[in-house]
N, C-alpha and C. Protein backbone atom coordinates (compact mmCIF):
# COMPACT_ATOMS: atom_id res chain seq x y z
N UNK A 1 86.13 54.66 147.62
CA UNK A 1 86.97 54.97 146.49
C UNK A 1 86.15 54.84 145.22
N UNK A 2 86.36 55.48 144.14
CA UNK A 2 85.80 55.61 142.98
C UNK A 2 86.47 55.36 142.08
N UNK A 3 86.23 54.20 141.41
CA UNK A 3 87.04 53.49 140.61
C UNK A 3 86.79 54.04 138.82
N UNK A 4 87.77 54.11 137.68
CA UNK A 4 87.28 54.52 136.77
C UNK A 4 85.87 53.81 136.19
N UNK A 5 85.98 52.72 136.45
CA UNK A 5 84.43 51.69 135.68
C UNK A 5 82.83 52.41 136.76
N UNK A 6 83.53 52.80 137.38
CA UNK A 6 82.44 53.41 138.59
C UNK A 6 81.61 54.57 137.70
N UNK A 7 82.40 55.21 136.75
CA UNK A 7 81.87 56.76 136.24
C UNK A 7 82.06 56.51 134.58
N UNK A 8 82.56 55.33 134.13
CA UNK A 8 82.75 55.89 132.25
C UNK A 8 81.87 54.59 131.45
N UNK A 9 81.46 53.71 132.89
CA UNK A 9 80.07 53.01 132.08
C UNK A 9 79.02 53.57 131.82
N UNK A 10 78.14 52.93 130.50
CA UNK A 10 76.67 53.97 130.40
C UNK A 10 76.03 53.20 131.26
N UNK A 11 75.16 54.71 131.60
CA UNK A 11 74.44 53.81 132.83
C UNK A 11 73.00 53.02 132.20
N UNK A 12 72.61 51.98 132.81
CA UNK A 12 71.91 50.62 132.73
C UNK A 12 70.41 51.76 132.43
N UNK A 13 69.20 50.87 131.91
CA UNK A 13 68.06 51.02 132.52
C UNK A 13 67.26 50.71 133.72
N UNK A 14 68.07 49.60 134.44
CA UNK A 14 67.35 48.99 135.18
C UNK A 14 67.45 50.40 136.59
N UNK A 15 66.71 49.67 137.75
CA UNK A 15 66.67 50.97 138.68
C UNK A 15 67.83 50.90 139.72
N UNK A 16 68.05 49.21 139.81
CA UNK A 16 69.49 49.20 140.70
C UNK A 16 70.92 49.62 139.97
N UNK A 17 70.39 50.13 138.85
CA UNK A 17 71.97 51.34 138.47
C UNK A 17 72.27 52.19 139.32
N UNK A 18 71.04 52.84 138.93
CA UNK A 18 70.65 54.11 139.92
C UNK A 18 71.45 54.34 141.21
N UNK A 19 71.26 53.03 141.93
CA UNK A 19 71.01 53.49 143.03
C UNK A 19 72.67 53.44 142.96
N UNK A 20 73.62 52.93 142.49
CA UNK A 20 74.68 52.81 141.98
C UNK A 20 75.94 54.25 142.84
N UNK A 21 76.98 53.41 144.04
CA UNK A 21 77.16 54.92 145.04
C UNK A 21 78.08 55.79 144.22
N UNK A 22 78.92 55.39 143.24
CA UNK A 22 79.63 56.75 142.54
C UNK A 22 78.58 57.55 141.80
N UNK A 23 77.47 56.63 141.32
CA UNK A 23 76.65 57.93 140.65
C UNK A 23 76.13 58.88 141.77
N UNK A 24 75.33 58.40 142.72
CA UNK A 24 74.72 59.57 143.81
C UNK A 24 75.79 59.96 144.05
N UNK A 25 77.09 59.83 143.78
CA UNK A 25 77.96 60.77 144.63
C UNK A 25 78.00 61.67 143.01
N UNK A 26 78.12 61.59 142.22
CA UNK A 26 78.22 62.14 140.94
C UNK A 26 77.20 63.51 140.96
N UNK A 27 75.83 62.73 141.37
CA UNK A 27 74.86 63.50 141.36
C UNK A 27 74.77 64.79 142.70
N UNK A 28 75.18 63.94 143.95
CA UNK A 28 75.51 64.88 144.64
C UNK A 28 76.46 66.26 144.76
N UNK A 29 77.56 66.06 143.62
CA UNK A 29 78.36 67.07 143.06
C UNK A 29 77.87 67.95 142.70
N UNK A 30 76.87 67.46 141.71
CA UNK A 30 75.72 68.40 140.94
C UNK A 30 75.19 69.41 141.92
N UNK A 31 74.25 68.66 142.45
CA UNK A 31 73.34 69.06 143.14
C UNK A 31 73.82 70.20 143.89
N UNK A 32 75.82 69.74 144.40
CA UNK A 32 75.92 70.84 145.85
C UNK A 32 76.60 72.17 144.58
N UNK A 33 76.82 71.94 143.72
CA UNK A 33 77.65 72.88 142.50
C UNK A 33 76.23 73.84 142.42
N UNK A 34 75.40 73.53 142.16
CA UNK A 34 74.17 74.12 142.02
C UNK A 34 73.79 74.76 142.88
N UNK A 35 73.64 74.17 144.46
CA UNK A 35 73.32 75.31 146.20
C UNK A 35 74.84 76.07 146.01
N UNK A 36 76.11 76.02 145.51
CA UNK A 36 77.01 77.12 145.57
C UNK A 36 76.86 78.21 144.64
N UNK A 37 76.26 77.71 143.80
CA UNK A 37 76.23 79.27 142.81
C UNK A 37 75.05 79.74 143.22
N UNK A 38 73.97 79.63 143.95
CA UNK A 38 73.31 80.14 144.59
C UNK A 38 74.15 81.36 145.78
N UNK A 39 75.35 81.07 146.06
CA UNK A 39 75.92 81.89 147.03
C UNK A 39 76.36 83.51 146.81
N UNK A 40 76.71 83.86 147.86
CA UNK A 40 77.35 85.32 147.24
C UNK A 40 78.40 85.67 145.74
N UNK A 41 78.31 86.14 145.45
CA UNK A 41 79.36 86.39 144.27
C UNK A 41 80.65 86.23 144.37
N UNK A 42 81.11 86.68 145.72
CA UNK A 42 83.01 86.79 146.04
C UNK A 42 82.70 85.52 147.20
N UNK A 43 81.68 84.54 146.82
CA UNK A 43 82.31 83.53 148.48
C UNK A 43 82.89 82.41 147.61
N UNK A 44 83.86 82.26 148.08
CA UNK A 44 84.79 80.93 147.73
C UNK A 44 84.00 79.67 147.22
N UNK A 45 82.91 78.86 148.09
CA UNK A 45 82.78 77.95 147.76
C UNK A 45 81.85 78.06 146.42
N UNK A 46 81.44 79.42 145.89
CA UNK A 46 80.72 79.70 144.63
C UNK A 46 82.03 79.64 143.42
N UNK A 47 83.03 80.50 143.58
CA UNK A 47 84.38 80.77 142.65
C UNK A 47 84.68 79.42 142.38
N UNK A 48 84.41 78.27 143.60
CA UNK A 48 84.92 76.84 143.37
C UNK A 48 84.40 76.12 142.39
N UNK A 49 82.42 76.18 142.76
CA UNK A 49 82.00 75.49 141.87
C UNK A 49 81.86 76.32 140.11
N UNK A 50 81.98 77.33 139.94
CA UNK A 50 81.86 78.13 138.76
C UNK A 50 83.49 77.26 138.03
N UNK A 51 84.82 77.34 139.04
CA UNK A 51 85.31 76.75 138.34
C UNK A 51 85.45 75.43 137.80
N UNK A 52 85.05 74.25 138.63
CA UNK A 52 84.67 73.09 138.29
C UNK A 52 83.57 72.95 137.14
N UNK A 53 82.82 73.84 137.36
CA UNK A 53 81.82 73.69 135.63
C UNK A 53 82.57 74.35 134.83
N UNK A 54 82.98 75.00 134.84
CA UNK A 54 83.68 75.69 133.60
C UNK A 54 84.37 74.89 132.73
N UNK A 55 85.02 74.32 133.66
CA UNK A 55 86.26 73.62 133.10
C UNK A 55 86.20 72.24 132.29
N UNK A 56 87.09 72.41 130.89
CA UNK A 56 87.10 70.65 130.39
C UNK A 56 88.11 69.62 130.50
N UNK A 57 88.59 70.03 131.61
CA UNK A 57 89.50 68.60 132.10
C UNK A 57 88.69 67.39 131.93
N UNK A 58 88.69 66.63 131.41
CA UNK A 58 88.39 65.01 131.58
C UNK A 58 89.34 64.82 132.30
N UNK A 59 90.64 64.72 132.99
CA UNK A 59 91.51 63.96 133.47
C UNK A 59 91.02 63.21 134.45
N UNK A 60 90.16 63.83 135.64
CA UNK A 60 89.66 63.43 137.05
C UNK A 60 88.28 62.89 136.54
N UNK A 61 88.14 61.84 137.22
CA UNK A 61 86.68 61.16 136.88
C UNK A 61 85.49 61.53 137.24
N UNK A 62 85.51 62.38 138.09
CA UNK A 62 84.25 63.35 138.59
C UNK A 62 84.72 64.97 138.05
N UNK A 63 85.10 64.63 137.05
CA UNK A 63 85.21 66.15 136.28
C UNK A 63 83.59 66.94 135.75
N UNK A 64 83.22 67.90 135.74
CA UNK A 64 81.89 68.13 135.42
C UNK A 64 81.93 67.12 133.61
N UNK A 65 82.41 67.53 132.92
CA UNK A 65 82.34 67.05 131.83
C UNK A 65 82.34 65.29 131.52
N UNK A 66 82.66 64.66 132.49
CA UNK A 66 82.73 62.77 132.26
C UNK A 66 81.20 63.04 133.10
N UNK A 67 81.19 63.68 134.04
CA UNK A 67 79.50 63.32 134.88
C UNK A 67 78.39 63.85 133.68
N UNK A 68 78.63 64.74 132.96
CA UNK A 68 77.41 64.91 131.68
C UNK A 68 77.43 63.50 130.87
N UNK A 69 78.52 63.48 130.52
CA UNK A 69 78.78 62.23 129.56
C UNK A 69 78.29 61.23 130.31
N UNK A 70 78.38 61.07 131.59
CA UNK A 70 78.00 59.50 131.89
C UNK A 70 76.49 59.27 132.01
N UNK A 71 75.88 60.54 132.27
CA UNK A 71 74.77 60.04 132.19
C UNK A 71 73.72 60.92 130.84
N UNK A 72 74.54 61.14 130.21
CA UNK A 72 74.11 61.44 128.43
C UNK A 72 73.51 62.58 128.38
N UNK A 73 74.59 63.78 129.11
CA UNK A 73 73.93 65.04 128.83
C UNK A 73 75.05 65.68 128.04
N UNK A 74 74.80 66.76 127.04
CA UNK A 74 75.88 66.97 126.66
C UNK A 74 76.21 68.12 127.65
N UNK A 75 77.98 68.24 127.53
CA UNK A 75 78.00 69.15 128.57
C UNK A 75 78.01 70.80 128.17
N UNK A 76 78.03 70.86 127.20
CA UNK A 76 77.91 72.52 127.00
C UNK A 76 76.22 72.87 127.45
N UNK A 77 75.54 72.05 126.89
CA UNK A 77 73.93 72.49 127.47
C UNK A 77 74.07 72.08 129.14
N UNK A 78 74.54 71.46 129.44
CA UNK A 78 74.32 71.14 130.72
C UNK A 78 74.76 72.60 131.76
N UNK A 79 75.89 73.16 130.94
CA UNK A 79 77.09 74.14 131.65
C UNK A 79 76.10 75.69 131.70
N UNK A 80 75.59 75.72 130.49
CA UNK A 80 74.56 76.71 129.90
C UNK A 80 73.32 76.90 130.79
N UNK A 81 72.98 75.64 131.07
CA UNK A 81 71.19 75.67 132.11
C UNK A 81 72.60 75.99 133.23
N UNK A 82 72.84 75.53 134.31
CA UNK A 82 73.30 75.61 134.96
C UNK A 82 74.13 77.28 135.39
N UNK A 83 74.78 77.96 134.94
CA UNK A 83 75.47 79.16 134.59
C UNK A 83 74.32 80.25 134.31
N UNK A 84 72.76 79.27 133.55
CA UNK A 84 71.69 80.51 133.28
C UNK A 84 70.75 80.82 134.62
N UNK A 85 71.59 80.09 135.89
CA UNK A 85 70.49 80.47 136.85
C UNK A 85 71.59 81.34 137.94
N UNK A 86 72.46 81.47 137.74
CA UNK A 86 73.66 82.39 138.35
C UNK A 86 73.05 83.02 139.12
N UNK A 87 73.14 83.84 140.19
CA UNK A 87 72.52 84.65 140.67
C UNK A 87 73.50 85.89 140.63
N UNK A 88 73.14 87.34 140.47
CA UNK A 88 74.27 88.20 139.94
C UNK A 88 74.68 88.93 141.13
């Protein structure tokens, strides 16, 4: 379970933040949002992640927009690199 203190603390310097399991799961979001827009244009799990970045819900704690914020990216540049590697 992923608790709110899990995702809206800044994260530490030290390295056992890091290793910290809501962030790799944070990061793993990333990461798989990124192999889906790699996908076909009309396949679902691409339409999914295009809409999860798109979007500025903060409500859900693994919203794309609290995962920029938590680890101090802003999210319009974040949405921008991300969206600029689209494949058409």
């Amino acid at each position: 379970m992923v608790l709110p203190e899990d995702v809206t603390s800044t994260p530490a310097a030290d390295p056992a933040h890091a290793a910290r399991p809501a962030e790799r799961l944070m990061l793993a979001l990333l990461e798989q949002t990124r192999a889906d827009l790699d996908l076909p244009v009309d396949a679902l799990p691409r339409l999914d992640a295009l809409h999860w970045l798109r979007s500025d819900d903060e409500a859900w704690p693994l919203s794309f927009v609290r995962i920029c914020r938590h680890f101090g990216i802003d999210p319009l540049a974040g949405r921008a690199a991300l969206l600029a590697t689209l494949r058409r």
